[in-house]
PDB file of N, CA and C in Angstrom:
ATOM      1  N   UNK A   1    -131.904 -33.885   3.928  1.00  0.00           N
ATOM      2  CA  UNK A   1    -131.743 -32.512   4.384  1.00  0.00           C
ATOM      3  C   UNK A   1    -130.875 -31.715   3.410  1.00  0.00           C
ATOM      4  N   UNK A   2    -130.164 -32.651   2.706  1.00  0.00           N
ATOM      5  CA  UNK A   2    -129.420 -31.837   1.668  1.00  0.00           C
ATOM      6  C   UNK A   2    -130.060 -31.137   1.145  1.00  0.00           C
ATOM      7  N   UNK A   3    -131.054 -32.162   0.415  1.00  0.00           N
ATOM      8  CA  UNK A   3    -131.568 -31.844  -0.831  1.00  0.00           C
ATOM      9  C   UNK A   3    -132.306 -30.685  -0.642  1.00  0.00           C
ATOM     10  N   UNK A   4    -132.992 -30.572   0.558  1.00  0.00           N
ATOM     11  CA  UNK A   4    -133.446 -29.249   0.907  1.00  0.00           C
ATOM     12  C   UNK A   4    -132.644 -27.860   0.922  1.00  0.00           C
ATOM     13  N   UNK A   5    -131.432 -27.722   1.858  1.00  0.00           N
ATOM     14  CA  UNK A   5    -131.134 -26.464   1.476  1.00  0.00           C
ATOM     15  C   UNK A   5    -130.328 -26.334  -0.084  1.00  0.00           C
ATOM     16  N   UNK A   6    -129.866 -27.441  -0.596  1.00  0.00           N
ATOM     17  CA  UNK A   6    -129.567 -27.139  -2.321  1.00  0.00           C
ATOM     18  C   UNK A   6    -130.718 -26.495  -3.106  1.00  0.00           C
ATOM     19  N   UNK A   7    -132.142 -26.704  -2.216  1.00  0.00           N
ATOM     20  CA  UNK A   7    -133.493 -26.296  -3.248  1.00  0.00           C
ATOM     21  C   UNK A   7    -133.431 -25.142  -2.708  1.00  0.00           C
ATOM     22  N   UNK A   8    -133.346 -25.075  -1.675  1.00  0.00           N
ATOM     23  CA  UNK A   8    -133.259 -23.247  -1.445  1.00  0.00           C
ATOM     24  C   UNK A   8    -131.893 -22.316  -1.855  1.00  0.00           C
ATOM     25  N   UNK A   9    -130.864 -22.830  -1.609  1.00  0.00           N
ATOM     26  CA  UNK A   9    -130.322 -21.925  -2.384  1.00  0.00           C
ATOM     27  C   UNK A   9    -130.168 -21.681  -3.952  1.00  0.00           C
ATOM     28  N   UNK A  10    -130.496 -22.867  -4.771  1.00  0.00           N
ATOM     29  CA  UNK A  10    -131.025 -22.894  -5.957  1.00  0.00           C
ATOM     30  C   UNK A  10    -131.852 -21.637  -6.216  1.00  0.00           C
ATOM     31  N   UNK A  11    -132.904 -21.929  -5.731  1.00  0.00           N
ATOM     32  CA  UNK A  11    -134.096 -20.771  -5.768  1.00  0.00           C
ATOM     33  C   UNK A  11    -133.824 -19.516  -5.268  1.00  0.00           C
ATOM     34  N   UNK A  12    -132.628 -19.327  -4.635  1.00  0.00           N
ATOM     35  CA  UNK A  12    -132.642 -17.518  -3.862  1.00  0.00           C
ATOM     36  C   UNK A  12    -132.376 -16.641  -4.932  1.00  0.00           C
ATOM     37  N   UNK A  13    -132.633 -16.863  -6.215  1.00  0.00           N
ATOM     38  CA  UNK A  13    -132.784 -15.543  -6.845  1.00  0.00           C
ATOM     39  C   UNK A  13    -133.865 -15.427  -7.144  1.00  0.00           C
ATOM     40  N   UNK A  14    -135.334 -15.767  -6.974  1.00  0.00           N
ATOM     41  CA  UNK A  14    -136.456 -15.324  -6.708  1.00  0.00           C
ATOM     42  C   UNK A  14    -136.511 -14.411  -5.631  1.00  0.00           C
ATOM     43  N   UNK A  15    -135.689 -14.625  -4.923  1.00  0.00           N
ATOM     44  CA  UNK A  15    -136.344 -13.644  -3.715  1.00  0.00           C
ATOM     45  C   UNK A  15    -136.158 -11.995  -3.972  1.00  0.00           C
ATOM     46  N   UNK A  16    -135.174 -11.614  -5.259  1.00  0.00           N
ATOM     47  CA  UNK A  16    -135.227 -10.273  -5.430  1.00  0.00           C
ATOM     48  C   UNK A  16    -136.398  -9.578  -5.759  1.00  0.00           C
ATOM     49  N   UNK A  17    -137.341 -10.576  -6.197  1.00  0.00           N
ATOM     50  CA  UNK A  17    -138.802 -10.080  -6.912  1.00  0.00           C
ATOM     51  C   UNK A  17    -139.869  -9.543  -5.425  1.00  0.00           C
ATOM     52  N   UNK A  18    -139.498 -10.140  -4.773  1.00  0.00           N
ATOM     53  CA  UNK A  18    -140.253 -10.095  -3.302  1.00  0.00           C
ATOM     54  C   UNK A  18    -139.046  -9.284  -2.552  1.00  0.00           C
ATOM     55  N   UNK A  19    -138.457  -8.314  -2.696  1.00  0.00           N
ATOM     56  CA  UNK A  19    -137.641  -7.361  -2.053  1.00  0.00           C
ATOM     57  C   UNK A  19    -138.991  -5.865  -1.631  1.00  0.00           C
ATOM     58  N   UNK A  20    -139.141  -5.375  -2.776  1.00  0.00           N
ATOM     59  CA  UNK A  20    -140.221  -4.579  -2.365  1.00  0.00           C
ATOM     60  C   UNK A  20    -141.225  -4.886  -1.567  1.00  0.00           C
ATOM     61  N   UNK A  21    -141.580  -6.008  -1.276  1.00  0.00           N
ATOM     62  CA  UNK A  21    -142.789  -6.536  -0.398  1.00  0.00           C
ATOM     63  C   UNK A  21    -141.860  -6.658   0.619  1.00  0.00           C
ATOM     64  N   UNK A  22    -141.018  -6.753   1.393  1.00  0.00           N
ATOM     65  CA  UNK A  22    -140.221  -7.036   2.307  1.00  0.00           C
ATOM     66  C   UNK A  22    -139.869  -5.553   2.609  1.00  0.00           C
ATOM     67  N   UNK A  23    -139.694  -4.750   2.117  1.00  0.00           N
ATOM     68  CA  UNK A  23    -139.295  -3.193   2.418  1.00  0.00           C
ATOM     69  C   UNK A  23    -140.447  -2.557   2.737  1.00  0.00           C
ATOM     70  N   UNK A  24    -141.613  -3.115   2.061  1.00  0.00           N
ATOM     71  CA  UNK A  24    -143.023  -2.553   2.933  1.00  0.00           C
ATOM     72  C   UNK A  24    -142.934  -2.831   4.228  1.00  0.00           C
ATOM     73  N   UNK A  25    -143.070  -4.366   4.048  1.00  0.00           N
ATOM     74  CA  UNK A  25    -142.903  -4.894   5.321  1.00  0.00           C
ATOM     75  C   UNK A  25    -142.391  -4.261   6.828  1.00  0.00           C
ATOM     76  N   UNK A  26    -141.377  -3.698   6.307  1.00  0.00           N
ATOM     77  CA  UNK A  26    -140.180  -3.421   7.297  1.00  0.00           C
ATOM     78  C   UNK A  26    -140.867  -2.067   7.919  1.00  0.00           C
ATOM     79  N   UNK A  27    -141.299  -1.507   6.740  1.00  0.00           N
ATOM     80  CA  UNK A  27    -141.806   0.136   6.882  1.00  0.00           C
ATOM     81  C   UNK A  27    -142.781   0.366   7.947  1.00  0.00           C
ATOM     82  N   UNK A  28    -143.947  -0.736   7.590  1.00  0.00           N
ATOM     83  CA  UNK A  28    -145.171  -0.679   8.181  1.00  0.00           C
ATOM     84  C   UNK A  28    -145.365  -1.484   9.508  1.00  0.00           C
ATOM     85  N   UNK A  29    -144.465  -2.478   9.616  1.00  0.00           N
ATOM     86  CA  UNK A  29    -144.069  -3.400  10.707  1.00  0.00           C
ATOM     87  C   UNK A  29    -143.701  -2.664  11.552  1.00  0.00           C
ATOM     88  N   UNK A  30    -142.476  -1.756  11.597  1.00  0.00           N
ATOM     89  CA  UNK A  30    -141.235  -1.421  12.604  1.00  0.00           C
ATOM     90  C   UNK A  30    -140.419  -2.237  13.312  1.00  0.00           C
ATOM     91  N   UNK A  31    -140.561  -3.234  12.409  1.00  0.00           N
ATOM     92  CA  UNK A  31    -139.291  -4.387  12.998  1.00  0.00           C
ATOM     93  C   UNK A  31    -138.263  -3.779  13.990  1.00  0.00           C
ATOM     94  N   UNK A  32    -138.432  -3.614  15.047  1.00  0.00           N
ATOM     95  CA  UNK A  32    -136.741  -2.754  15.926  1.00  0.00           C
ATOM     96  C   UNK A  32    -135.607  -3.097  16.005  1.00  0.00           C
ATOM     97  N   UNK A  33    -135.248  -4.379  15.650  1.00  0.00           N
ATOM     98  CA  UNK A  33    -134.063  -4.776  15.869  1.00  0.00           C
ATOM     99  C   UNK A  33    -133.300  -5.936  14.424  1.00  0.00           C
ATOM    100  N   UNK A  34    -131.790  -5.481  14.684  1.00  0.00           N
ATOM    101  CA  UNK A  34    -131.439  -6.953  13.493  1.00  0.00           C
ATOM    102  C   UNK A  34    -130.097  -6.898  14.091  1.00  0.00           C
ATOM    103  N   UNK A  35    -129.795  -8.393  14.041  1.00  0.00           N
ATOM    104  CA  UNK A  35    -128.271  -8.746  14.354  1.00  0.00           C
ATOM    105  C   UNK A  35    -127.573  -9.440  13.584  1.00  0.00           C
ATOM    106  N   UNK A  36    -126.267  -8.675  12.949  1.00  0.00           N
ATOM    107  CA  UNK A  36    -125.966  -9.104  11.562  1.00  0.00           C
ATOM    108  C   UNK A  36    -124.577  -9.821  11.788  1.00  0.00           C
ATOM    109  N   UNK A  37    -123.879 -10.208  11.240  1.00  0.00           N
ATOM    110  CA  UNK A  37    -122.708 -10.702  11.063  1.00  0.00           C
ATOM    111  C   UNK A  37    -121.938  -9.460  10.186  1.00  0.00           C
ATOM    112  N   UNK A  38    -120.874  -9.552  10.868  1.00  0.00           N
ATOM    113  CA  UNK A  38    -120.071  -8.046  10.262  1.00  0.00           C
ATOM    114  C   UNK A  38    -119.205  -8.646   9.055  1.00  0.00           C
ATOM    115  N   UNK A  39    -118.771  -9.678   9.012  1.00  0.00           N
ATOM    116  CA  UNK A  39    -118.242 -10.604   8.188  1.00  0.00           C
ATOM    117  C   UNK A  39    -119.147 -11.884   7.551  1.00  0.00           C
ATOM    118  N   UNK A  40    -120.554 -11.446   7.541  1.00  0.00           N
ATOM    119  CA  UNK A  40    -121.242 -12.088   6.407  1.00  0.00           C
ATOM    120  C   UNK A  40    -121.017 -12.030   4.912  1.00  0.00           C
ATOM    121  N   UNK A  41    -120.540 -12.815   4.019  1.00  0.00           N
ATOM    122  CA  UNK A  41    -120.490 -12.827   3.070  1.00  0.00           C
ATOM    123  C   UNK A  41    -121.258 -13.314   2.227  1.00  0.00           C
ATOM    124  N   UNK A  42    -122.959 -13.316   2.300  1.00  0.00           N
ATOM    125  CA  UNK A  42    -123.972 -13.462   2.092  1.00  0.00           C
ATOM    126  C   UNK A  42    -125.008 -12.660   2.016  1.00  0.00           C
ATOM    127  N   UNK A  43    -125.503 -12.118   3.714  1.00  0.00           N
ATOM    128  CA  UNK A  43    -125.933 -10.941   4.018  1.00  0.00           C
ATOM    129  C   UNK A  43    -124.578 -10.152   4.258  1.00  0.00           C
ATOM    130  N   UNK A  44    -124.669  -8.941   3.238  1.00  0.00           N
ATOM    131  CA  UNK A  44    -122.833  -8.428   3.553  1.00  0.00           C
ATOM    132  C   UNK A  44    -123.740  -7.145   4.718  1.00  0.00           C
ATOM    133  N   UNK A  45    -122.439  -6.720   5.731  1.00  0.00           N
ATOM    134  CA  UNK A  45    -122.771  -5.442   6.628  1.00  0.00           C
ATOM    135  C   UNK A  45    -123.866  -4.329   5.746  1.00  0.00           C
ATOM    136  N   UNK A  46    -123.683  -3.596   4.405  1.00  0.00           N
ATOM    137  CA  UNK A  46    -124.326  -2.870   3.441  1.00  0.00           C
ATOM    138  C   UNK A  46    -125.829  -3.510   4.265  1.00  0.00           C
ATOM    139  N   UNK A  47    -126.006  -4.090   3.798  1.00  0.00           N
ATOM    140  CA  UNK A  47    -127.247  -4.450   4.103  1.00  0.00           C
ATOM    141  C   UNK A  47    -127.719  -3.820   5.464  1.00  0.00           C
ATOM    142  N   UNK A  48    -127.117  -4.466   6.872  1.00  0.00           N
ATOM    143  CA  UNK A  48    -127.907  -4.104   7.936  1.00  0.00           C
ATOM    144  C   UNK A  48    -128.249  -2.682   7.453  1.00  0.00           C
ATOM    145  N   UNK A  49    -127.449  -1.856   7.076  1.00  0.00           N
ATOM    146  CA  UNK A  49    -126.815  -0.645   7.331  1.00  0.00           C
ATOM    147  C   UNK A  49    -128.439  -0.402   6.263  1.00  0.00           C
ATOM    148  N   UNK A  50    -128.906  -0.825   5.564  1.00  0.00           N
ATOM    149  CA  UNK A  50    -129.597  -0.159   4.661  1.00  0.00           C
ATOM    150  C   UNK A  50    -131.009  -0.769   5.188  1.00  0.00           C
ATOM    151  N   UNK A  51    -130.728  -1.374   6.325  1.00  0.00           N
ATOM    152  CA  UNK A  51    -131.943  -1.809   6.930  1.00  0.00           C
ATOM    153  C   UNK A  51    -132.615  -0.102   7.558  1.00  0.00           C
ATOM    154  N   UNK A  52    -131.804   0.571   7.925  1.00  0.00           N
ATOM    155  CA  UNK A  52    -131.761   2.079   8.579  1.00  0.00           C
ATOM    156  C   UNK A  52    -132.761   2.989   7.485  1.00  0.00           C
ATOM    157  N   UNK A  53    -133.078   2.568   6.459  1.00  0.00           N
ATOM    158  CA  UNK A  53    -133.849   3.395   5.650  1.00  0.00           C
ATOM    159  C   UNK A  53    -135.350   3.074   6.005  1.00  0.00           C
ATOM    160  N   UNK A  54    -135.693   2.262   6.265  1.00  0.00           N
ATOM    161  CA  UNK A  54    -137.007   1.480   6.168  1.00  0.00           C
ATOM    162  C   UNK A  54    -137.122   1.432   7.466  1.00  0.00           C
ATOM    163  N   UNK A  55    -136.276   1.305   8.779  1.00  0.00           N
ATOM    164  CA  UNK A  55    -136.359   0.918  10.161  1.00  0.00           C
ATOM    165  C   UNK A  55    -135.643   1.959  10.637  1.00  0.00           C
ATOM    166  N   UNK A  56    -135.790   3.382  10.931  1.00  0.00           N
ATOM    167  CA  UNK A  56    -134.997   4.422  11.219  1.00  0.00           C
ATOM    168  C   UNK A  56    -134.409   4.351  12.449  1.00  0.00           C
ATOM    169  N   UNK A  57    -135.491   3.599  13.627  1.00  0.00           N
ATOM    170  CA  UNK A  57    -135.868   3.574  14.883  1.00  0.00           C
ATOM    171  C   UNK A  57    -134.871   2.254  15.207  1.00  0.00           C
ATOM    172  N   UNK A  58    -134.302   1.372  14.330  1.00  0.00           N
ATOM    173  CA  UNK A  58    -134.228   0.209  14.771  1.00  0.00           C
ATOM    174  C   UNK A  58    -132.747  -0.064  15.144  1.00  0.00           C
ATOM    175  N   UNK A  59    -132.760  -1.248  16.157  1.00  0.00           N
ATOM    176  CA  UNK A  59    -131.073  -1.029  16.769  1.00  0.00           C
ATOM    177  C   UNK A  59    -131.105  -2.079  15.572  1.00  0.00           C
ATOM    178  N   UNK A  60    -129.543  -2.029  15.190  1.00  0.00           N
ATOM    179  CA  UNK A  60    -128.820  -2.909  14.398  1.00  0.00           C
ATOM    180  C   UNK A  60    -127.243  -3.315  15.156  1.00  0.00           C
ATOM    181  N   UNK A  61    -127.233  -4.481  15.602  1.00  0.00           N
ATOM    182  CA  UNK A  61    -126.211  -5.134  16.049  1.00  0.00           C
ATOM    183  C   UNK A  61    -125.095  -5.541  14.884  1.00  0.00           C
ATOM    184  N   UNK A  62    -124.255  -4.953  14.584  1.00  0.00           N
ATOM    185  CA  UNK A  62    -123.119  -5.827  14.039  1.00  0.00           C
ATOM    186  C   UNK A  62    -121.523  -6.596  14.948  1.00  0.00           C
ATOM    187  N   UNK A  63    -122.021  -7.979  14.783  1.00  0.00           N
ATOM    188  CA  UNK A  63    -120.946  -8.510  15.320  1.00  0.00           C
ATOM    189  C   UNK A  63    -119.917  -9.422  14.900  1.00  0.00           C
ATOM    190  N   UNK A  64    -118.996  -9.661  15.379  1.00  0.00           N
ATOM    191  CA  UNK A  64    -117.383 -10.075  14.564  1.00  0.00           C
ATOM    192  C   UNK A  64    -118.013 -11.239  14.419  1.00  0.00           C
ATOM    193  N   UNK A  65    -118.909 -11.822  13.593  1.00  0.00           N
ATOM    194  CA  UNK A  65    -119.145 -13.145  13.205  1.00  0.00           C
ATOM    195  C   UNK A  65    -119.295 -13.355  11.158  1.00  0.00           C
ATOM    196  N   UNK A  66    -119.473 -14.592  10.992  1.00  0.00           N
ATOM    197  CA  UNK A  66    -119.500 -14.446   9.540  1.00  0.00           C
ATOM    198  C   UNK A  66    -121.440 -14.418   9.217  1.00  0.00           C
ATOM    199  N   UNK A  67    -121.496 -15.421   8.576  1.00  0.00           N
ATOM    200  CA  UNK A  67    -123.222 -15.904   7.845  1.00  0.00           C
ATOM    201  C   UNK A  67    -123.814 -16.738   9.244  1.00  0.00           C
ATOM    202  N   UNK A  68    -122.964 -17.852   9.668  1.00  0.00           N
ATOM    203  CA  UNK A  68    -123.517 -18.582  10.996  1.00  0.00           C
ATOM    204  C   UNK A  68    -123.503 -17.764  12.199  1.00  0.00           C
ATOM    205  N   UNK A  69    -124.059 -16.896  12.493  1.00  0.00           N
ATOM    206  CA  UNK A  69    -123.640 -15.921  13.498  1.00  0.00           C
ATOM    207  C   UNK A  69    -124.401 -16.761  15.046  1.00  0.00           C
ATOM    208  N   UNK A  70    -125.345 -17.743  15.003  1.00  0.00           N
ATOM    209  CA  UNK A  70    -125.351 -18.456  16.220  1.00  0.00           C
ATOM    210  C   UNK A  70    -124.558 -19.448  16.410  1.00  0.00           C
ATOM    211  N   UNK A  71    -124.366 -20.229  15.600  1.00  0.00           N
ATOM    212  CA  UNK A  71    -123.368 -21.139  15.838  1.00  0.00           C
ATOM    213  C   UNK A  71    -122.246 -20.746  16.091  1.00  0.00           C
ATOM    214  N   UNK A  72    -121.324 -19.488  15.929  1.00  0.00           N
ATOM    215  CA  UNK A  72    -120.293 -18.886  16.740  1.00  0.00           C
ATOM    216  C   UNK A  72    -120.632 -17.716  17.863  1.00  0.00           C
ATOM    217  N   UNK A  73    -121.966 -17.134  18.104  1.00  0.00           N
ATOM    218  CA  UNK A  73    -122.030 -16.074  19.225  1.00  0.00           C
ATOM    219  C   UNK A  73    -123.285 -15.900  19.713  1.00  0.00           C
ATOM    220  N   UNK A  74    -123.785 -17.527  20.339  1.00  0.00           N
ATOM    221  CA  UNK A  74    -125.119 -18.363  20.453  1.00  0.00           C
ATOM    222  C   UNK A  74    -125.458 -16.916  21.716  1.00  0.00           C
ATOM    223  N   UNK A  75    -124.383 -17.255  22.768  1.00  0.00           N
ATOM    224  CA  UNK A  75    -124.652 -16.339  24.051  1.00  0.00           C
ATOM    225  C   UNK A  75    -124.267 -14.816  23.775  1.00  0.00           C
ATOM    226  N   UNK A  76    -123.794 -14.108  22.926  1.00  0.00           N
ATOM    227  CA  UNK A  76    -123.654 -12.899  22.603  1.00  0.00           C
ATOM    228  C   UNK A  76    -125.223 -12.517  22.297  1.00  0.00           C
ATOM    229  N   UNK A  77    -125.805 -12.742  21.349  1.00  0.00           N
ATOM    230  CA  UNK A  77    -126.672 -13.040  20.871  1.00  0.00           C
ATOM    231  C   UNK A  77    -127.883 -12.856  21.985  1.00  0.00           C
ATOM    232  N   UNK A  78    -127.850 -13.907  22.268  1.00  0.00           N
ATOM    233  CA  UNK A  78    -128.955 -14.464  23.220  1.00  0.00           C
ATOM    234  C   UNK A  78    -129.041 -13.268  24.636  1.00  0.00           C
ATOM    235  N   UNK A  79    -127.871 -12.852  24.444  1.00  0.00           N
ATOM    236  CA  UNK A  79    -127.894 -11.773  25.487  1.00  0.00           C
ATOM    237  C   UNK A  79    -128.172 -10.098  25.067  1.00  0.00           C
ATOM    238  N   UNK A  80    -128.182  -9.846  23.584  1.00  0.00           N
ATOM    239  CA  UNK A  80    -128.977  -8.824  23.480  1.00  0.00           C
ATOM    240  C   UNK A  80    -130.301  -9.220  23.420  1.00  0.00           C
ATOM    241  N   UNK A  81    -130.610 -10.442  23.033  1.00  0.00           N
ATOM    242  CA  UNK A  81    -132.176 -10.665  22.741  1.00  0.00           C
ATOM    243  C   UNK A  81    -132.519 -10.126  24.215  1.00  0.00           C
ATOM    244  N   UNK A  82    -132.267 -10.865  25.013  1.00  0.00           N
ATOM    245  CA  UNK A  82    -132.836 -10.618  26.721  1.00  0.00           C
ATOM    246  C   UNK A  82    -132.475  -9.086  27.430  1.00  0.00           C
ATOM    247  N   UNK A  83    -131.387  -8.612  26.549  1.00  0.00           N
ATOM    248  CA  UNK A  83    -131.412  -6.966  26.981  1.00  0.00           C
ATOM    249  C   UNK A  83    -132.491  -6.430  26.048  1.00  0.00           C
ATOM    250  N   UNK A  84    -133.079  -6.667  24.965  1.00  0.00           N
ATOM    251  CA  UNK A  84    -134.215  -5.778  24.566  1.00  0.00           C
ATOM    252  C   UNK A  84    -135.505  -5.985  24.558  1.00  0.00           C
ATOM    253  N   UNK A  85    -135.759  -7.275  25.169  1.00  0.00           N
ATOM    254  CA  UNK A  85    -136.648  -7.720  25.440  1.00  0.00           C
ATOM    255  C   UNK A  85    -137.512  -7.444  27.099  1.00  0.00           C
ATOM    256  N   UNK A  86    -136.431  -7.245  27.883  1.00  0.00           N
ATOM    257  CA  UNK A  86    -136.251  -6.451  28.709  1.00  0.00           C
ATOM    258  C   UNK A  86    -136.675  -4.992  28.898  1.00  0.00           C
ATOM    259  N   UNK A  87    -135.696  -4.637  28.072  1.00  0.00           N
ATOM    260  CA  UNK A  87    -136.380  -2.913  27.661  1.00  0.00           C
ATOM    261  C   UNK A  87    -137.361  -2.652  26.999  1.00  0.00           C
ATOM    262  N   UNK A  88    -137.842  -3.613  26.100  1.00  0.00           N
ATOM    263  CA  UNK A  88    -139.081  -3.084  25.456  1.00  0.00           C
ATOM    264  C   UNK A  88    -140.785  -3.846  25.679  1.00  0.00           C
ATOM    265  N   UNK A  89    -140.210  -4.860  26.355  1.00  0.00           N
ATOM    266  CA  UNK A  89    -141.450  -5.388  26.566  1.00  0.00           C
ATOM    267  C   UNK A  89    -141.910  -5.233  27.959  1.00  0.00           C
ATOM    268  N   UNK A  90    -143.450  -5.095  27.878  1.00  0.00           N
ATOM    269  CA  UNK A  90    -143.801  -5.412  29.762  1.00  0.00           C
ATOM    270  C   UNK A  90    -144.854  -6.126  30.066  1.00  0.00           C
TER     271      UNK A  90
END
């Protein structure tokens, strides 16, 4: 299992090449929602925040967590999923 995420983070600078395909994505999708870690030092806050260009419509959760944001706020979490899932689905 190591060896696996060492190959992926090895490789995460490919993924800037596939950024524009991911910003389509976002555009044409309407992804509504993202829940970020406010203290990610990976995905940094900038980011959610620039999720707002591409997803105008979309809630963005930032919460006092770092990069593992389930493994410290499994039920925070889990409880907006079920508040918007709630509201938006029927």
């Amino acid at each position: 299992m190591d060896g696996v995420q060492l190959a992926l983070i090895a490789d995460y600078g490919s993924n800037f090449a596939l950024y524009p395909a991911f910003q389509e994505y976002f555009r044409t999708s309407r992804v509504p929602s993202a829940v970020w870690g406010e203290g990610d030092q990976v995905f940094v806050p900038a980011g959610a925040e620039a999720f707002r260009h591409d997803l105008p419509d979309a809630e963005v959760h930032l919460l006092p967590t770092g990069h593992f944001a389930l493994e410290t706020h499994a039920p925070g979490i889990a409880s907006l999923i079920d508040d918007f899932l709630t509201r938006r689905v029927s």
